[in-house]
N, C-alpha and C. Protein backbone atom coordinates (compact mmCIF):
# COMPACT_ATOMS: atom_id res chain seq x y z
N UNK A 1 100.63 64.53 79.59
CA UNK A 1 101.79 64.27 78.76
C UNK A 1 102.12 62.79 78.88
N UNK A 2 102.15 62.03 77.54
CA UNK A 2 102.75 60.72 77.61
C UNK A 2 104.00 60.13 78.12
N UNK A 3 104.15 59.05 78.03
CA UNK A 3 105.84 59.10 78.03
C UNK A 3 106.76 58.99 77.43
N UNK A 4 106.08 59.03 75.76
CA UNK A 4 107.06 59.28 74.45
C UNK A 4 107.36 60.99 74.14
N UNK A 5 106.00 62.21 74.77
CA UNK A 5 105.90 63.30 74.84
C UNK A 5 106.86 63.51 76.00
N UNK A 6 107.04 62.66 76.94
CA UNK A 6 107.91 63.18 78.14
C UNK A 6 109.15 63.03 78.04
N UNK A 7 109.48 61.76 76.92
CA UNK A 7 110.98 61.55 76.53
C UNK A 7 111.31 62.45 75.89
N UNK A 8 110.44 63.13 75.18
CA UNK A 8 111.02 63.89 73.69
C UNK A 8 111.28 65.51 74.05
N UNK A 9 110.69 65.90 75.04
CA UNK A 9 110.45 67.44 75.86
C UNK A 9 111.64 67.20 76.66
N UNK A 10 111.45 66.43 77.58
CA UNK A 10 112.39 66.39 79.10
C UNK A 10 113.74 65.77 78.90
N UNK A 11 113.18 64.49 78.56
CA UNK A 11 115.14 63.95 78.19
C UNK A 11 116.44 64.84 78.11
N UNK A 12 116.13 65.53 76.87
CA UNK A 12 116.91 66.51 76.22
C UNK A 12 117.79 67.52 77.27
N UNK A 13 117.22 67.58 77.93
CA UNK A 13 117.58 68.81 78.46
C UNK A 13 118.54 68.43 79.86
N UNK A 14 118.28 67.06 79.96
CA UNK A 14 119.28 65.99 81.33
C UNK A 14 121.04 67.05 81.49
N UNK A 15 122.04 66.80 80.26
CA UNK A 15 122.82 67.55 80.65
C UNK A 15 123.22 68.62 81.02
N UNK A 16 122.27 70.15 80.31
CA UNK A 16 121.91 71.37 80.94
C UNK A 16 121.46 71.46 82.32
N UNK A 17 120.41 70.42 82.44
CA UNK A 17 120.22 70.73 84.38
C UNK A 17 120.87 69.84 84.92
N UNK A 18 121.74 69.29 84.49
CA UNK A 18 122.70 67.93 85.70
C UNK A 18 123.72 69.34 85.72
N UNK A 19 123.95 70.00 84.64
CA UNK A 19 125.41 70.87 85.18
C UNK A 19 124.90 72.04 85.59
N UNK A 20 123.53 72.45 85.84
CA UNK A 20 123.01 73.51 86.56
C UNK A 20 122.90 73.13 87.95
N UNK A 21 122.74 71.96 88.69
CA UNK A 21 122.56 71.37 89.64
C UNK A 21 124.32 71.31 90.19
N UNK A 22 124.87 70.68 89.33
CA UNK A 22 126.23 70.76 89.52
C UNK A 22 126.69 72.13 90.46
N UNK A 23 126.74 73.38 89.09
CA UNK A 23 126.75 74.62 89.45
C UNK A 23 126.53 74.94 90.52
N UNK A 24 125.52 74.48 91.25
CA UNK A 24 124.72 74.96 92.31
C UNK A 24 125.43 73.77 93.79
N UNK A 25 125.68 72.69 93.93
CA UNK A 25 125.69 71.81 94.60
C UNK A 25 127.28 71.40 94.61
N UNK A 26 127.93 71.58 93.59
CA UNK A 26 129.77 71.53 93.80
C UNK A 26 130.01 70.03 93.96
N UNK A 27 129.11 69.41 93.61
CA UNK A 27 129.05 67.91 93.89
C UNK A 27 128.53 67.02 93.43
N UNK A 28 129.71 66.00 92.28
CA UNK A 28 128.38 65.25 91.61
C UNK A 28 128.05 64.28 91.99
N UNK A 29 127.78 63.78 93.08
CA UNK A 29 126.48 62.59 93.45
C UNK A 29 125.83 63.53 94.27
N UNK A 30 126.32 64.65 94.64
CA UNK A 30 124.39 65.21 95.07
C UNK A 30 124.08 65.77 93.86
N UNK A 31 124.54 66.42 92.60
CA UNK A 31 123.76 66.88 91.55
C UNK A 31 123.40 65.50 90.37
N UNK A 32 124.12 64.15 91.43
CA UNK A 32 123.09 63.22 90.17
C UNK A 32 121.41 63.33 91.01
N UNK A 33 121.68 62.59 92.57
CA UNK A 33 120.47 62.85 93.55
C UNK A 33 119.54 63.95 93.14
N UNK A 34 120.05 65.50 93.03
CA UNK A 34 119.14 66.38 92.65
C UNK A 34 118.16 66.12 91.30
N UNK A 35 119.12 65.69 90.24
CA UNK A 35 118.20 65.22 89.27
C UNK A 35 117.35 64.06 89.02
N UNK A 36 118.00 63.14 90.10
CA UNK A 36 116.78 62.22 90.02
C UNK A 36 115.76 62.50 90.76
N UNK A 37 115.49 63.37 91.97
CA UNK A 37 114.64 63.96 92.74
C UNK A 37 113.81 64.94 91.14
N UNK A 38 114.71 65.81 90.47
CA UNK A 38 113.63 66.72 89.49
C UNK A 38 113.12 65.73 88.59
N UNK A 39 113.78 65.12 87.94
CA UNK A 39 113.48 63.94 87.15
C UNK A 39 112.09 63.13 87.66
N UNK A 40 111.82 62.35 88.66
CA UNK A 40 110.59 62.05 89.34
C UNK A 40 109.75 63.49 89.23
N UNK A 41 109.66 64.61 90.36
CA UNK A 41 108.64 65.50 90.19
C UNK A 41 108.32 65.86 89.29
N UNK A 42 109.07 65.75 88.03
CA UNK A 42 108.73 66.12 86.53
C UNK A 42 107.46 65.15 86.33
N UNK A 43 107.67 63.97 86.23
CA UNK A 43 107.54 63.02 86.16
C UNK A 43 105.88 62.74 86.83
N UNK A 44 105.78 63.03 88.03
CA UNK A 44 104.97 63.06 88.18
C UNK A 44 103.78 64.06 88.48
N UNK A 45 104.33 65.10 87.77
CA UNK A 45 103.67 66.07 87.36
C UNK A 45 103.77 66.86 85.79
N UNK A 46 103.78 65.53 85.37
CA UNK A 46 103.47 65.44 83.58
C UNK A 46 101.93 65.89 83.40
N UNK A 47 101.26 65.58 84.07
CA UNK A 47 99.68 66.47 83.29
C UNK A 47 100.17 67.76 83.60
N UNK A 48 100.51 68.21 84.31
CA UNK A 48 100.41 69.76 84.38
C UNK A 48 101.47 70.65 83.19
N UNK A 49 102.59 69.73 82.90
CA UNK A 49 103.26 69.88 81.85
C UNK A 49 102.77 70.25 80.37
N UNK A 50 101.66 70.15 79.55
CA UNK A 50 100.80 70.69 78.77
C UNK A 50 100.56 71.90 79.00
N UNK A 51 100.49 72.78 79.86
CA UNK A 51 99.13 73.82 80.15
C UNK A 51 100.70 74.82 80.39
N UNK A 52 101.89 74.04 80.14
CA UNK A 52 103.20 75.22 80.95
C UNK A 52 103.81 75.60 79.53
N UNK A 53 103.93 76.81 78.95
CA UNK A 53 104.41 77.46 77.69
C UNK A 53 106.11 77.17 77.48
N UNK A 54 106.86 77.11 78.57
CA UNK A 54 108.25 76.72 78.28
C UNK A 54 108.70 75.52 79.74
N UNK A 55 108.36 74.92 79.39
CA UNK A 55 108.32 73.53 80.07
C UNK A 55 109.96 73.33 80.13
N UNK A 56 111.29 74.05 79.40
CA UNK A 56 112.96 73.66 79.71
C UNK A 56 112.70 74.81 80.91
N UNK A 57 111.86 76.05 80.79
CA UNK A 57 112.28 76.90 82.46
C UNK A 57 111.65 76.16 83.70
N UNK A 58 110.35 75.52 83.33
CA UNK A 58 109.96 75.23 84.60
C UNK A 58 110.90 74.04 85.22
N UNK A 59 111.15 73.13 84.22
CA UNK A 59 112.24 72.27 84.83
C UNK A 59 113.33 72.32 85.40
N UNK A 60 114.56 73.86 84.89
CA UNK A 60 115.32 74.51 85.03
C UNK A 60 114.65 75.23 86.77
N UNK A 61 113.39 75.70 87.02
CA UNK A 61 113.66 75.99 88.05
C UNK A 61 112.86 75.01 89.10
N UNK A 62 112.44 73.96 88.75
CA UNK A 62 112.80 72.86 90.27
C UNK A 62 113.61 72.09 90.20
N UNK A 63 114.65 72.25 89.18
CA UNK A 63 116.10 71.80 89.49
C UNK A 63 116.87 72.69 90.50
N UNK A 64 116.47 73.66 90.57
CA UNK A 64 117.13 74.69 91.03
C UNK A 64 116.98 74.83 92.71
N UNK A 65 115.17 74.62 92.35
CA UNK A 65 114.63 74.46 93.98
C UNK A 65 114.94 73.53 94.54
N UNK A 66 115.10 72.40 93.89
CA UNK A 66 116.03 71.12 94.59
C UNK A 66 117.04 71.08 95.25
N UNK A 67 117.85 71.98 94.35
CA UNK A 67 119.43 72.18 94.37
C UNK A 67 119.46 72.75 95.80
N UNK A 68 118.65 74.05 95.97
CA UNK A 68 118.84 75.26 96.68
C UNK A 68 118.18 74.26 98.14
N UNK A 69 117.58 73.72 97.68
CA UNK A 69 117.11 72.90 99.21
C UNK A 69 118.32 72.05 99.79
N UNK A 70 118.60 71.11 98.98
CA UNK A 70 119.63 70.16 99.19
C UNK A 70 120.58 70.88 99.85
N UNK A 71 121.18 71.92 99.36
CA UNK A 71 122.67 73.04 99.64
C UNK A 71 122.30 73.45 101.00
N UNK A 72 121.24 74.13 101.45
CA UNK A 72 120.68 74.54 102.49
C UNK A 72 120.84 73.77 103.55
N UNK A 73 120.66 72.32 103.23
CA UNK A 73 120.57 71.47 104.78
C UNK A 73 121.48 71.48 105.12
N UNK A 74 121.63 71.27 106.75
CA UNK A 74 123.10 71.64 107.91
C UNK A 74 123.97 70.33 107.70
N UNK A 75 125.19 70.69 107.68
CA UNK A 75 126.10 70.07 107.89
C UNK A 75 126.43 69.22 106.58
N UNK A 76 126.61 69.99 105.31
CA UNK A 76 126.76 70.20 103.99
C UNK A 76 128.04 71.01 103.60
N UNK A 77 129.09 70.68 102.88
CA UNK A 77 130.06 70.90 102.76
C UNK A 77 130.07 71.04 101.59
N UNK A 78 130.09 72.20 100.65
CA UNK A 78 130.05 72.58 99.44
C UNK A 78 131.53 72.73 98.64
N UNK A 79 132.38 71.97 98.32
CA UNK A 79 133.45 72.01 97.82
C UNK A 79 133.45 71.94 95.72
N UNK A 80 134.40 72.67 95.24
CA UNK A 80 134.47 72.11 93.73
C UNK A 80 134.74 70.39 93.43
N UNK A 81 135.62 69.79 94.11
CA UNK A 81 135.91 68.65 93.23
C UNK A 81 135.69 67.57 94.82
N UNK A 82 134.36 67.81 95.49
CA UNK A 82 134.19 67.01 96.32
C UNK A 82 135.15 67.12 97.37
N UNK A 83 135.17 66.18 98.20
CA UNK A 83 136.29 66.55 99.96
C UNK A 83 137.88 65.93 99.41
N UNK A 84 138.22 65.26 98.36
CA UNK A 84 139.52 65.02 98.16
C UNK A 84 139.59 65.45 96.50
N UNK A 85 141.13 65.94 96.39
CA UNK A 85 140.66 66.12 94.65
C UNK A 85 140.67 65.07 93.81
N UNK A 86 140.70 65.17 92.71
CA UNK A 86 140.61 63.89 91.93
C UNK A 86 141.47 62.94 92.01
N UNK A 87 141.27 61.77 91.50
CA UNK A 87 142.77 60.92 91.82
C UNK A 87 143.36 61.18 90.43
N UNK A 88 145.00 61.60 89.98
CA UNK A 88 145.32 61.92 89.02
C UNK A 88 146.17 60.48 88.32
N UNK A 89 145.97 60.18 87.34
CA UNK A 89 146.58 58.88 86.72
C UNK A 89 147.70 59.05 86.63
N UNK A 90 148.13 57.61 87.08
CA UNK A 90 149.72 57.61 86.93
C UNK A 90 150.19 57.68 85.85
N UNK A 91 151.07 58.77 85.55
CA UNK A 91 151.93 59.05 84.16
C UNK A 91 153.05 58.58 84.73
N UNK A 92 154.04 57.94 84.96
CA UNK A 92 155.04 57.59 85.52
C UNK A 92 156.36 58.66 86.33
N UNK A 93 155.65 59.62 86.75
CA UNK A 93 155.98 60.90 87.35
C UNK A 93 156.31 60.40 88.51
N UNK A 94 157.36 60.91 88.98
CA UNK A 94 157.31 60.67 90.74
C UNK A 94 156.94 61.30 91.56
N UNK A 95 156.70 60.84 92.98
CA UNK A 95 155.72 60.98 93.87
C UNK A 95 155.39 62.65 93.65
N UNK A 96 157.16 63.13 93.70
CA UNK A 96 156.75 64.84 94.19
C UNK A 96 156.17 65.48 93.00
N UNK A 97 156.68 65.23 92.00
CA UNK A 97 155.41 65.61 90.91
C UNK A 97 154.31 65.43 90.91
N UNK A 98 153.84 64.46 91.65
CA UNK A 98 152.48 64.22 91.78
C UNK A 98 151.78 65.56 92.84
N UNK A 99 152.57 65.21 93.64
CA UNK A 99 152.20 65.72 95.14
C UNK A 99 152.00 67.02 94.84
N UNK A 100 152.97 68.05 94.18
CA UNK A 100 152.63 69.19 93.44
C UNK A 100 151.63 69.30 92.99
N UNK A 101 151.15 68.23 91.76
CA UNK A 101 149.85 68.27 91.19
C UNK A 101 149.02 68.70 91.95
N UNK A 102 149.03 67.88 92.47
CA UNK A 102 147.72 67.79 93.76
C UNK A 102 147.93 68.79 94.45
N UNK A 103 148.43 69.54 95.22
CA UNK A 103 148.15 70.68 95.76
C UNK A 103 148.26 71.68 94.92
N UNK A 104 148.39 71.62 93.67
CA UNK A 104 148.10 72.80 92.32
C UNK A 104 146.29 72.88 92.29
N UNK A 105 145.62 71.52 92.09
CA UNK A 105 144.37 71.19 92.36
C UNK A 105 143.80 71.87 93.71
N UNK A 106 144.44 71.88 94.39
CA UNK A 106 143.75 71.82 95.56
C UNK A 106 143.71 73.52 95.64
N UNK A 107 144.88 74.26 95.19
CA UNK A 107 145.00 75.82 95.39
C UNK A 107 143.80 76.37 94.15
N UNK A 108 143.71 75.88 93.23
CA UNK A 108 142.98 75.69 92.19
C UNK A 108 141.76 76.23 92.95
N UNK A 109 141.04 74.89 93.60
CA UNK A 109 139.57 75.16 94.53
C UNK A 109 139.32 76.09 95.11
N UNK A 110 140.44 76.73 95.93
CA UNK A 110 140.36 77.52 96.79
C UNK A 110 140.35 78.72 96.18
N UNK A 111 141.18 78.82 94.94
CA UNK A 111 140.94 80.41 94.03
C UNK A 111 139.24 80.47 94.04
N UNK A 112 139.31 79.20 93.12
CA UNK A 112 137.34 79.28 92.24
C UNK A 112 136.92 79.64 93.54
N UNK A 113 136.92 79.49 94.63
CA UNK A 113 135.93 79.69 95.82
C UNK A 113 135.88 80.94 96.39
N UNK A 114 136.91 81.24 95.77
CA UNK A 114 137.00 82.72 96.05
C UNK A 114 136.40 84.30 95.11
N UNK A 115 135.74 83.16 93.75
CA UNK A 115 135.68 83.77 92.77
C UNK A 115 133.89 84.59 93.39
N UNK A 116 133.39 85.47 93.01
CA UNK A 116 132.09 85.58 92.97
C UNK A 116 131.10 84.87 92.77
N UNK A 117 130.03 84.90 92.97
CA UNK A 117 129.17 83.46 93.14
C UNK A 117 128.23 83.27 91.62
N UNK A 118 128.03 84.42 90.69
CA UNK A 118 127.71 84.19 89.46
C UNK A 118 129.52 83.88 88.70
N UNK A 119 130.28 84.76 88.91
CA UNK A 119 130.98 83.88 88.19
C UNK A 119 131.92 82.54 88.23
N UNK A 120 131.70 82.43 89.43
CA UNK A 120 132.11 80.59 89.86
C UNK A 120 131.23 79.41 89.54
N UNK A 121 130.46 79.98 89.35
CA UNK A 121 128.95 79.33 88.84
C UNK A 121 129.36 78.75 86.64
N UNK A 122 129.71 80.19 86.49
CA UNK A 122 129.72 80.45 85.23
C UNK A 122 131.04 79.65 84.59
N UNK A 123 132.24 79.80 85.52
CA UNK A 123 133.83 79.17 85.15
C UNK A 123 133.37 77.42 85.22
N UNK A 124 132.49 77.50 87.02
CA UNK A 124 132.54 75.91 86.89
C UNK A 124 131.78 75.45 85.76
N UNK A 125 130.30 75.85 85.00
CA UNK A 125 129.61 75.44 84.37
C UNK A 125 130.14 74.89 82.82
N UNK A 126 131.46 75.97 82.66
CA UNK A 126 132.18 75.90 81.42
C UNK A 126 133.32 74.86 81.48
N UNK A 127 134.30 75.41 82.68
CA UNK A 127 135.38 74.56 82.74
C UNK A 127 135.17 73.12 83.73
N UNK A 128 134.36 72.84 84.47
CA UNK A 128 134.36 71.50 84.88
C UNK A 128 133.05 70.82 84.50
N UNK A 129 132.30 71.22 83.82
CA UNK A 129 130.96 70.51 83.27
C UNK A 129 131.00 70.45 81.58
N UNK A 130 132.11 71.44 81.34
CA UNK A 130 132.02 71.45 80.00
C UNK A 130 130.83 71.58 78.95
N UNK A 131 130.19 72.83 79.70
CA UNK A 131 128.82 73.85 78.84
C UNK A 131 129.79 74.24 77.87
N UNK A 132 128.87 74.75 77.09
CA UNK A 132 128.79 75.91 75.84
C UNK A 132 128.40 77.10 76.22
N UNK A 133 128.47 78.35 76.00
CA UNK A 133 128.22 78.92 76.48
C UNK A 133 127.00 79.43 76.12
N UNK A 134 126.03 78.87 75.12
CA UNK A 134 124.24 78.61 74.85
C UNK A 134 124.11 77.75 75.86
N UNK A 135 124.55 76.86 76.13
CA UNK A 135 124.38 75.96 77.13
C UNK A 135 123.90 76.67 79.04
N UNK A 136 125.20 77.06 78.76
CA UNK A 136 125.13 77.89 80.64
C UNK A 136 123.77 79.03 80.35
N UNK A 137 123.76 79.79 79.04
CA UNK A 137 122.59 80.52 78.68
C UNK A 137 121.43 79.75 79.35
N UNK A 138 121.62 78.64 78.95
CA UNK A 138 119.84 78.03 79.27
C UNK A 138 119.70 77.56 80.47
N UNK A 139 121.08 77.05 81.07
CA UNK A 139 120.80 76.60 82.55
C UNK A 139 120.83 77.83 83.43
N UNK A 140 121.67 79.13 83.19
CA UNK A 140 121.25 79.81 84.33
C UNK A 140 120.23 80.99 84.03
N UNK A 141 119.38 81.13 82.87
CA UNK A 141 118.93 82.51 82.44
C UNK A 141 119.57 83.66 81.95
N UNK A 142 120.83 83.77 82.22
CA UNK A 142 121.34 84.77 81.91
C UNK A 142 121.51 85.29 80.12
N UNK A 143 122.20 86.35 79.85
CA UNK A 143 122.11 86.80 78.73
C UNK A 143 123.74 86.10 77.93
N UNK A 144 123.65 85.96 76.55
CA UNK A 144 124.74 85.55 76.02
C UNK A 144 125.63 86.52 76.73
N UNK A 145 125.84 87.93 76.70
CA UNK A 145 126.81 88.92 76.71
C UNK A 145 127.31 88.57 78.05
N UNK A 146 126.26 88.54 79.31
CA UNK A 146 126.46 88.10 80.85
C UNK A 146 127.45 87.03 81.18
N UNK A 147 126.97 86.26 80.14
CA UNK A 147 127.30 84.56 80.43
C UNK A 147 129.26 84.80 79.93
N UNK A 148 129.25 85.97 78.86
CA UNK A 148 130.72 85.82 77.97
C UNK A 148 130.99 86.73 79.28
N UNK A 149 131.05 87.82 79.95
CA UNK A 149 131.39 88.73 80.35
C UNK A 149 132.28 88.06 82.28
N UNK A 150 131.27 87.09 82.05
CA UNK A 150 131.21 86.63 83.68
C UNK A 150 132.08 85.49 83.34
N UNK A 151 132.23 84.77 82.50
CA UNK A 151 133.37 83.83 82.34
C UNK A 151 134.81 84.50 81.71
N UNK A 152 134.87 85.47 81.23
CA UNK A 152 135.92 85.99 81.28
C UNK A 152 136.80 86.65 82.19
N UNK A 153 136.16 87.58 83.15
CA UNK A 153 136.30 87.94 84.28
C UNK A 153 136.69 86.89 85.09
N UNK A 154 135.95 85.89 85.20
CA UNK A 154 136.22 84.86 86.32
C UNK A 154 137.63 84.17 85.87
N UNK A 155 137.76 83.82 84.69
CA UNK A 155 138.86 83.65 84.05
C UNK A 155 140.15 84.25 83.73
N UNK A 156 139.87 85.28 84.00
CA UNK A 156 140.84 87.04 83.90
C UNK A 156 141.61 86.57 85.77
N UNK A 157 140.25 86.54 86.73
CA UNK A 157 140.64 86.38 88.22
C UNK A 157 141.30 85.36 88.49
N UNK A 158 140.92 84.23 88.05
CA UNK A 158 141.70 83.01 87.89
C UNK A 158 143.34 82.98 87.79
N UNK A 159 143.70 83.49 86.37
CA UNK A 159 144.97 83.78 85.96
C UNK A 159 145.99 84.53 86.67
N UNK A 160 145.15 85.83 87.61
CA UNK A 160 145.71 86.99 88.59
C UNK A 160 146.53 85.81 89.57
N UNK A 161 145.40 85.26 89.93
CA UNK A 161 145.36 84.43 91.44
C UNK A 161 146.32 83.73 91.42
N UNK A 162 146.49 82.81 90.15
CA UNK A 162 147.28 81.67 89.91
C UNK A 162 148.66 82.00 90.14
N UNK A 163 149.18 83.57 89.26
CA UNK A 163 149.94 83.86 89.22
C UNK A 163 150.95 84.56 89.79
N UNK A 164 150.23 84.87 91.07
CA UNK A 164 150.75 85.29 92.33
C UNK A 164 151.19 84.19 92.75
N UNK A 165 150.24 83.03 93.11
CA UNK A 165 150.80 82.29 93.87
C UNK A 165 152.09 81.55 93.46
N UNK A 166 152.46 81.51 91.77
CA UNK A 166 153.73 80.80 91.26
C UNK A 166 154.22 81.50 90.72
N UNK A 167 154.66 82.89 91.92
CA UNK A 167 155.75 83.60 91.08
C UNK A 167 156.96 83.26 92.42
């Protein structure tokens, strides 16, 4: 495979496995790392790329094997929005509004983490990577119906959770 054949196959498909890696890793500078790790092995295993009938699964799964390696090594801390939450822009709110925010975020994480592991997969893929839900189709295998069924649910659990805690 060239590297106008390798742009035109592989490129494409960068945001589906950066937020499958995501999915998998809860972290985006290890799911940029993961893809530049698949990105190279692709890369350099472009001849073998010809002779493979769906060349978005095989990529899809040594993104995956990447992922699943990376996650694996000790002393790895798998969080949604990394070890602090985001920094939220100043709207001219004061402090304790803020401070709320932020531990709204932070109770936030701790629901999703609590969610099941296909459908935390499925909420994060939609709501913090911002898939489609053809999209999460192609990064995780699953079936359209799976993919609607498991983000609703997770989304259904979400709302339960939330709403206990601010009553």
């Amino acid at each position: 495979m060239d590297e106008k054949r390798f742009k035109s196959c592989i490129m494409p498909l960068h945001k589906t496995l950066y937020a499958y890696a995501l999915s998998i890793l809860q972290d985006e500078s290890d799911a940029a790392d993961c893809m530049q790790d698949a990105f190279t092995r692709l890369w350099e295993n472009r001849n073998r790329l010809e002779e493979i009938s769906n060349v978005a699964a095989y990529a899809t799964v040594t993104v995956r094997n990447i992922a699943l390696s990376m996650a694996s090594k000790p002393h790895r801390r798998i969080t949604v929005f990394g070890d602090d939450p985001p920094d939220i822009p100043d709207t001219g709110r004061n402090p304790g509004e803020k401070t709320e925010e932020r531990e709204n975020i932070q109770e936030l994480r701790r629901m999703i983490d609590m969610l099941p592991e296909n459908q935390r997969r499925v909420v994060m893929l939609s709501g913090i990577a911002g898939l489609s839900n053809s999209e999460i189709k192609k990064a995780t295998g699953l079936s359209d119906d799976n993919v609607r069924v498991l983000l609703s649910r997770g989304r259904k659990k979400l709302r339960e959770l939330f709403s206990r805690v601010n009553k």
